[in-house]
C-alpha atoms as a PDB file:
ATOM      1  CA  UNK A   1      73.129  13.726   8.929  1.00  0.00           C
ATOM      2  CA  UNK A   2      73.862  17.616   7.674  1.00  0.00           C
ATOM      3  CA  UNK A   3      73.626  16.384   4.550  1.00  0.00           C
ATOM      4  CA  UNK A   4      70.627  14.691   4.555  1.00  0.00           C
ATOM      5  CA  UNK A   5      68.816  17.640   6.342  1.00  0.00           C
ATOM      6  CA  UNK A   6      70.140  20.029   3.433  1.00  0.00           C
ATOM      7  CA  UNK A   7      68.812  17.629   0.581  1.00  0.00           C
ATOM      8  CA  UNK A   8      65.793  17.111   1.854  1.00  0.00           C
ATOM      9  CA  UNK A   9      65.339  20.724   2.388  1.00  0.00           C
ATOM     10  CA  UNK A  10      65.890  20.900  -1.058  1.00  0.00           C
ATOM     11  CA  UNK A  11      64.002  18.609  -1.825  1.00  0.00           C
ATOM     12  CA  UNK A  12      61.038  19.845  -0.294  1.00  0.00           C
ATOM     13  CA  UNK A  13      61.531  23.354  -2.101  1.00  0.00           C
ATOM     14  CA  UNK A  14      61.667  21.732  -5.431  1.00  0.00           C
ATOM     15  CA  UNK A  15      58.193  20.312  -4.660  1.00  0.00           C
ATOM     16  CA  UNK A  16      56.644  23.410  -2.971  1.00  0.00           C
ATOM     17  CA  UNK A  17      58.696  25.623  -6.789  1.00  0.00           C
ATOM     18  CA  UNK A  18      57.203  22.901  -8.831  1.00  0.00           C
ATOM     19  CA  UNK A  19      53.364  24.136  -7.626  1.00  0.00           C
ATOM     20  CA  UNK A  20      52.407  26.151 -10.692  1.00  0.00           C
ATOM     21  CA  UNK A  21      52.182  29.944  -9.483  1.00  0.00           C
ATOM     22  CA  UNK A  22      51.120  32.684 -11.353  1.00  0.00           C
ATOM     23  CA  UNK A  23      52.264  36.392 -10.158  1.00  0.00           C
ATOM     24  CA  UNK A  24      50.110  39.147 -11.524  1.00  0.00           C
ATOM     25  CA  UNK A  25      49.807  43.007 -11.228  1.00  0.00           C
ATOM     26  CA  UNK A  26      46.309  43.398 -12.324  1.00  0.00           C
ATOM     27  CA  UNK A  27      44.692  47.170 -12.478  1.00  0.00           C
ATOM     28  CA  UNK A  28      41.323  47.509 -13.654  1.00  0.00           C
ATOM     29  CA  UNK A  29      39.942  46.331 -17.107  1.00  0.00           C
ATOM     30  CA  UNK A  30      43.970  45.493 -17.846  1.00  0.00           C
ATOM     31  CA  UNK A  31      43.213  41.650 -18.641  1.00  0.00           C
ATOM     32  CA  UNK A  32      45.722  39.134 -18.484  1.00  0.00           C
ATOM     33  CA  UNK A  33      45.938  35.723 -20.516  1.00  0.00           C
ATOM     34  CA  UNK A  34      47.913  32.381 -19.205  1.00  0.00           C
ATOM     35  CA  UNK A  35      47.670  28.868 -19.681  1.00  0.00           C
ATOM     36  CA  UNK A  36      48.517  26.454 -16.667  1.00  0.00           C
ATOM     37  CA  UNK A  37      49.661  22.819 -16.381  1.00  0.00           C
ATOM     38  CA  UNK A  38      47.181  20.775 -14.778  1.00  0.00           C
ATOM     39  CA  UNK A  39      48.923  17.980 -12.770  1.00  0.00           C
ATOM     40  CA  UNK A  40      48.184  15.539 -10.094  1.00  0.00           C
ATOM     41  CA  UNK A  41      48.535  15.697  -6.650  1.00  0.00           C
ATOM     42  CA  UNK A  42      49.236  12.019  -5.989  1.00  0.00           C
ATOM     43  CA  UNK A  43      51.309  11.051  -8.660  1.00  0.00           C
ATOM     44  CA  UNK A  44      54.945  12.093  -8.209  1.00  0.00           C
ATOM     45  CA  UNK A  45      56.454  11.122 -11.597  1.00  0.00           C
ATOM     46  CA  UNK A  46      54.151  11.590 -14.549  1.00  0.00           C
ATOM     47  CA  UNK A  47      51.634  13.956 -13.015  1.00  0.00           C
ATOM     48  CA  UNK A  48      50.650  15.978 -15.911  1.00  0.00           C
ATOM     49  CA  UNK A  49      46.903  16.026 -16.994  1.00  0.00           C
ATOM     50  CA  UNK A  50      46.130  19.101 -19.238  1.00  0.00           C
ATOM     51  CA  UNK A  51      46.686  22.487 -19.841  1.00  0.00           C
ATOM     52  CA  UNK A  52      43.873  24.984 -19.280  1.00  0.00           C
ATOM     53  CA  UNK A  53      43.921  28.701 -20.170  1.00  0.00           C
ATOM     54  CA  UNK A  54      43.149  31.215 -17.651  1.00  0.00           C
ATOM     55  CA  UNK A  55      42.546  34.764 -18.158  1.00  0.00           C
ATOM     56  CA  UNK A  56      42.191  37.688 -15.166  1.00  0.00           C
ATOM     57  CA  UNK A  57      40.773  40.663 -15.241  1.00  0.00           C
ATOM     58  CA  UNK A  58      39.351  42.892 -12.037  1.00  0.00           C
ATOM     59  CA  UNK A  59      36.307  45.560 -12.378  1.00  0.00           C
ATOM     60  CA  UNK A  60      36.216  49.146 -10.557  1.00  0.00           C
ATOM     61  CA  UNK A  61      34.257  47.165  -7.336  1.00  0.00           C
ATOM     62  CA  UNK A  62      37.174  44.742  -6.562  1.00  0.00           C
ATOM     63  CA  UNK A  63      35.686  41.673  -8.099  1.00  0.00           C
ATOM     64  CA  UNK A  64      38.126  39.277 -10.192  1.00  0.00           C
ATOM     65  CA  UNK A  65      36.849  37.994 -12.861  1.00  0.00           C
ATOM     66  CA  UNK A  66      38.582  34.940 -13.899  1.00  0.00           C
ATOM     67  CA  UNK A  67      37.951  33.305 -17.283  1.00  0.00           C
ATOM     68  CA  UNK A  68      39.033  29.116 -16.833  1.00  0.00           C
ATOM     69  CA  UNK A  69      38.829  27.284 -20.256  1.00  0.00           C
ATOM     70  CA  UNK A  70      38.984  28.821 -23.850  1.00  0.00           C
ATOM     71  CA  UNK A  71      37.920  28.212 -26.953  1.00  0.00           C
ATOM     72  CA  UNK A  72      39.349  24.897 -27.697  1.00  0.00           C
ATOM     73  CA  UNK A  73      38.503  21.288 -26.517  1.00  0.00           C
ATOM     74  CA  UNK A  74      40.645  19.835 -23.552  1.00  0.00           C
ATOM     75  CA  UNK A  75      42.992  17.499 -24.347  1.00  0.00           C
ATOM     76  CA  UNK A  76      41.930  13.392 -24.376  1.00  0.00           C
ATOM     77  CA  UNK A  77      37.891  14.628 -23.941  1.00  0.00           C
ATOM     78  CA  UNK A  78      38.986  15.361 -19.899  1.00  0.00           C
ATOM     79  CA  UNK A  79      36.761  17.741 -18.143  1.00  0.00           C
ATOM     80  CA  UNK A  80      37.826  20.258 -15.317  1.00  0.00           C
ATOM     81  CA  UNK A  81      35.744  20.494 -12.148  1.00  0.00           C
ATOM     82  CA  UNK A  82      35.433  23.120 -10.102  1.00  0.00           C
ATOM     83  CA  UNK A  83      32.720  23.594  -6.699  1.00  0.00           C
ATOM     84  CA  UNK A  84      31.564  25.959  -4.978  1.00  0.00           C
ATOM     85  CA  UNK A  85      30.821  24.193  -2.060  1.00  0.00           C
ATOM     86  CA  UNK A  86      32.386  21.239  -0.011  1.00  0.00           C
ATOM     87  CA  UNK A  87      30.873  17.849  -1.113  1.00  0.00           C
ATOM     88  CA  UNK A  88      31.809  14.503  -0.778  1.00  0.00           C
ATOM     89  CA  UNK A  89      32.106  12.205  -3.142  1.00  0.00           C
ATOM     90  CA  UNK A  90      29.479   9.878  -2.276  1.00  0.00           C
ATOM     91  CA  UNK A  91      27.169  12.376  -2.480  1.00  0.00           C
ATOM     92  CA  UNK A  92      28.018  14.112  -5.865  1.00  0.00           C
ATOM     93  CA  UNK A  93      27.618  10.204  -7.149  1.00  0.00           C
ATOM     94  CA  UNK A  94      24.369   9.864  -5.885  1.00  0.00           C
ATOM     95  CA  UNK A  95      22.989  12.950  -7.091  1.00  0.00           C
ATOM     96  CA  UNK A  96      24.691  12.953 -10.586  1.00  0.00           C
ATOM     97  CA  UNK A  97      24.471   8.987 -12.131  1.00  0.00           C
ATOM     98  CA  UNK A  98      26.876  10.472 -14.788  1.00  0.00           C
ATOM     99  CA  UNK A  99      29.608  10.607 -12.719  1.00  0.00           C
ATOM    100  CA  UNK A 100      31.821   8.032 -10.790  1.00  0.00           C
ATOM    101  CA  UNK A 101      35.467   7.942  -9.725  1.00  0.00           C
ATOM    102  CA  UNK A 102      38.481   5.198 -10.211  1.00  0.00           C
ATOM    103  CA  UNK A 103      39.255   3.046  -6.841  1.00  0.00           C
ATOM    104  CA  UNK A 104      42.215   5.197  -6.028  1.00  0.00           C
ATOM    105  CA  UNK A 105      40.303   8.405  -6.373  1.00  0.00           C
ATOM    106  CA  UNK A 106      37.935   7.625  -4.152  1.00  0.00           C
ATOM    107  CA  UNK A 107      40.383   5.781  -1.446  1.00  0.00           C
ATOM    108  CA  UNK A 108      42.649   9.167  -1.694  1.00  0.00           C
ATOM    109  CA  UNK A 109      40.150  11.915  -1.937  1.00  0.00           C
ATOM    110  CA  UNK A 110      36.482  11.552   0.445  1.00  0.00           C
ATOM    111  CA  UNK A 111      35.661  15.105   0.075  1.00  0.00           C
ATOM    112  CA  UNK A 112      35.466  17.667  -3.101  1.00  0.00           C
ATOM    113  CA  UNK A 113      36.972  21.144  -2.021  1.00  0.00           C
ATOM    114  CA  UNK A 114      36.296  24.051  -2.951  1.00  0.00           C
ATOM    115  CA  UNK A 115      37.862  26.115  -6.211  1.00  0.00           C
ATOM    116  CA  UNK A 116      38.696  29.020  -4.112  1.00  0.00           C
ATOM    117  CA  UNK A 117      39.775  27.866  -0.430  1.00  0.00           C
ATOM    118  CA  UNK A 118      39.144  29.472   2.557  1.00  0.00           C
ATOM    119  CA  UNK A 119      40.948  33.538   2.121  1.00  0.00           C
ATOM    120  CA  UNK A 120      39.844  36.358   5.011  1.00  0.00           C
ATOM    121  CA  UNK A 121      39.435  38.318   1.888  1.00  0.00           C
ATOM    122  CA  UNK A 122      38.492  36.563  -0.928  1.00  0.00           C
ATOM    123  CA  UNK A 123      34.780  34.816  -1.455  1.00  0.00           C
ATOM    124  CA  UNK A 124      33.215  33.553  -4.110  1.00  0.00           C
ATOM    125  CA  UNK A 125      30.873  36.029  -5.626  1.00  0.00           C
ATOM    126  CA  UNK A 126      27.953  33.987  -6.622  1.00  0.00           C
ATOM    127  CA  UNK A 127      27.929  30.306  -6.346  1.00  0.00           C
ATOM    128  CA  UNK A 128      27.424  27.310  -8.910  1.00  0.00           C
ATOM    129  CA  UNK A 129      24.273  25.851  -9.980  1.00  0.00           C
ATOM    130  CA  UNK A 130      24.201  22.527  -8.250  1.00  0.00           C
ATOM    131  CA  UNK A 131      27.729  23.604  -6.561  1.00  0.00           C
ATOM    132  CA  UNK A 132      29.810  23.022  -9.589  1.00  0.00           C
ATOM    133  CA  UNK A 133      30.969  23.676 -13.032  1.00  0.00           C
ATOM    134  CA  UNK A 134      32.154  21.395 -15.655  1.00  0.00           C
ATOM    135  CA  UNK A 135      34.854  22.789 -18.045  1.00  0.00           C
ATOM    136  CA  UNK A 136      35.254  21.204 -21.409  1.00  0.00           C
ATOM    137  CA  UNK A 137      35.219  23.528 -23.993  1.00  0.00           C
ATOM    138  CA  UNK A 138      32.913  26.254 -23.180  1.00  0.00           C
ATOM    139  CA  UNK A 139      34.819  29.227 -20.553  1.00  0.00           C
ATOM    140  CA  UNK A 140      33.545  29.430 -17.252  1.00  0.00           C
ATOM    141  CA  UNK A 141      33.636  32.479 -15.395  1.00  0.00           C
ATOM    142  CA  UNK A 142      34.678  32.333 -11.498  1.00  0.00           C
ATOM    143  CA  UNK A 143      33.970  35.474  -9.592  1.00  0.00           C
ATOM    144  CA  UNK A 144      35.600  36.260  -6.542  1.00  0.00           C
ATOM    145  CA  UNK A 145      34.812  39.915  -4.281  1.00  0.00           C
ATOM    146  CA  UNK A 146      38.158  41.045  -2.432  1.00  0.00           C
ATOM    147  CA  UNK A 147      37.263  42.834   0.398  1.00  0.00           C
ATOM    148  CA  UNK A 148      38.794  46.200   0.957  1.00  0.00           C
ATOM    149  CA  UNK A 149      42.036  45.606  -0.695  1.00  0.00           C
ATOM    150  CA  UNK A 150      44.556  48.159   0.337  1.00  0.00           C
ATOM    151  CA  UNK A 151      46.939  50.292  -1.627  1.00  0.00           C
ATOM    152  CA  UNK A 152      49.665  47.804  -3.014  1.00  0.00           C
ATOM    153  CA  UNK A 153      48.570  45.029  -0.974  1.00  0.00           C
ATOM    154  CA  UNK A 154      50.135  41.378  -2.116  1.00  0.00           C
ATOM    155  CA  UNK A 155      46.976  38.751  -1.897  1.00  0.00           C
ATOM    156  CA  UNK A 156      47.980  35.148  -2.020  1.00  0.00           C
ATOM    157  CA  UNK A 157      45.129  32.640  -2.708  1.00  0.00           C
ATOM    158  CA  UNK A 158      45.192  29.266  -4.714  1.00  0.00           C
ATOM    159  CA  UNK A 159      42.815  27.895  -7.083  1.00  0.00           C
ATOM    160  CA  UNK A 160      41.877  24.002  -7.016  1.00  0.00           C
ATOM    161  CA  UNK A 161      41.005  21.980  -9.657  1.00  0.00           C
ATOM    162  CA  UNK A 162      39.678  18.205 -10.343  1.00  0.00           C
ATOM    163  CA  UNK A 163      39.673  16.443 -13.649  1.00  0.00           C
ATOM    164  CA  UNK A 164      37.173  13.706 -14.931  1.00  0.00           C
ATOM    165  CA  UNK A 165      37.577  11.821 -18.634  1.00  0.00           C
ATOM    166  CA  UNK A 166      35.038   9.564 -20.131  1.00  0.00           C
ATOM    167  CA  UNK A 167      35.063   5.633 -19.676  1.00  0.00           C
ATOM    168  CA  UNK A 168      32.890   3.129 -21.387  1.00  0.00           C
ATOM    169  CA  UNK A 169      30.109   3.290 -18.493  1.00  0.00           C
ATOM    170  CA  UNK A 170      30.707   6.766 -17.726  1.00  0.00           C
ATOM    171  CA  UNK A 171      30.724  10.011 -19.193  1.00  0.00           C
ATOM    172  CA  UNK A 172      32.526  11.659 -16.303  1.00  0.00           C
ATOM    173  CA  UNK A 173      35.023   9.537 -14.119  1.00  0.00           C
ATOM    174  CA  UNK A 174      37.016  11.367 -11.696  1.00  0.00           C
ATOM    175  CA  UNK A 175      41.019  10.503 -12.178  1.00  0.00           C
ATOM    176  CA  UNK A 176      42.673  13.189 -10.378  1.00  0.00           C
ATOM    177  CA  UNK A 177      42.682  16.170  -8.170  1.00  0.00           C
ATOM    178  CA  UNK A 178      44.954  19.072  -8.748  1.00  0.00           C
ATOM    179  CA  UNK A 179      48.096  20.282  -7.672  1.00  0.00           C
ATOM    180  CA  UNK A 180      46.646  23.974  -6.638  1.00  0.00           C
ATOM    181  CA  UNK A 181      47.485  26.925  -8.697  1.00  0.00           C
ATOM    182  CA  UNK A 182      48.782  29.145  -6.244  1.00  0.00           C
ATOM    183  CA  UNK A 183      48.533  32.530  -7.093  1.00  0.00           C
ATOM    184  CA  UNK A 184      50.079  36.351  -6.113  1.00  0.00           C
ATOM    185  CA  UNK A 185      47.771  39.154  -6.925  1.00  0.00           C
ATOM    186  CA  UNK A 186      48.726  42.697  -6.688  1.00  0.00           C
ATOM    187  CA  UNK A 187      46.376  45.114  -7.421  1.00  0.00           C
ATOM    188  CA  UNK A 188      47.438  48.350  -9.346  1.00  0.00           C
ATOM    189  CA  UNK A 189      45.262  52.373  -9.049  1.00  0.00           C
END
């Protein structure tokens, strides 16, 4: 019984390590460049969707300015979603006839969250047009106000991500949302 306590302790662990996290120390106009491995949150084995490039930077007012995309095409055509606002699925389909979902998508994932959930101290800046942005090729800029960030204060927040490809009736079909990129900012005077 000890045992199986301790593995699935360990278990769980891997699973929470395995989140992709990114740990910055960020001082004003001091950008920073990544790239990120997209992967399901269903799938257990064989999760992995894309990589998408990321790049941070944070003005004299507190607002982080994060670049999501770069300058090359996605890999197999896939887009990345992000929203600005909770929507459900249904909805999204009804206002946008380019867009539909696969059967598991839609049994596994009603409503569309937001890129940047709920933080005490973190908002979105300025939202989308139409509550979302697609990322293929072109960057997208996401920018989020801190509010009165103290002196070598540690903010955790996580970033969340969907990804659409094409099908032969579609030109966006949702496949898969995110594992969250959880992420530690520190920010440096």
């Amino acid at each position: 019984m000890k045992k199986r306590i301790i593995l699935s302790g360990v278990l769980f662990l891997s699973i929470i390590w395995t989140t992709a996290q990114i740990i910055l120390e960020l001082a004003p106009h001091e950008p920073y460049h990544t790239e990120v491995s997209l992967r399901d949150v269903e799938k257990i084995e064989d999760n992995f969707l894309l990589k998408l490039p990321l790049s941070f930077n944070i003005t004299d007012k507190n607002v982080l300015m994060i670049m999501v995309g770069g300058d090359i095409i996605l890999d197999y055509q896939q887009s990345v979603w992000m929203f600005s606002k909770e929507l459900h699925l249904s909805d999204l389909i009804r206002i946008d006839r380019n867009v539909s979902a696969t059967r598991i998508f839609r049994n596994q994932n009603m409503a569309l969250h937001t890129v940047l959930p709920y933080h005490k101290k973190m908002f979105l800046y300025r939202a989308f047009d139409n509550g979302y942005e697609i990322v293929k090729k072109n960057t997208k800029p996401l920018l989020i106000e801190i509010l009165n960030p103290a002196p070598d204060e540690v903010l955790h927040f996580s970033l969340q991500f969907y990804v659409t490809r094409p099908d032969e009736y579609m030109p966006h079909l949702f496949i898969a949302k995110c594992k969250p990129i959880e992420i530690e900012l520190k920010i440096k005077n």
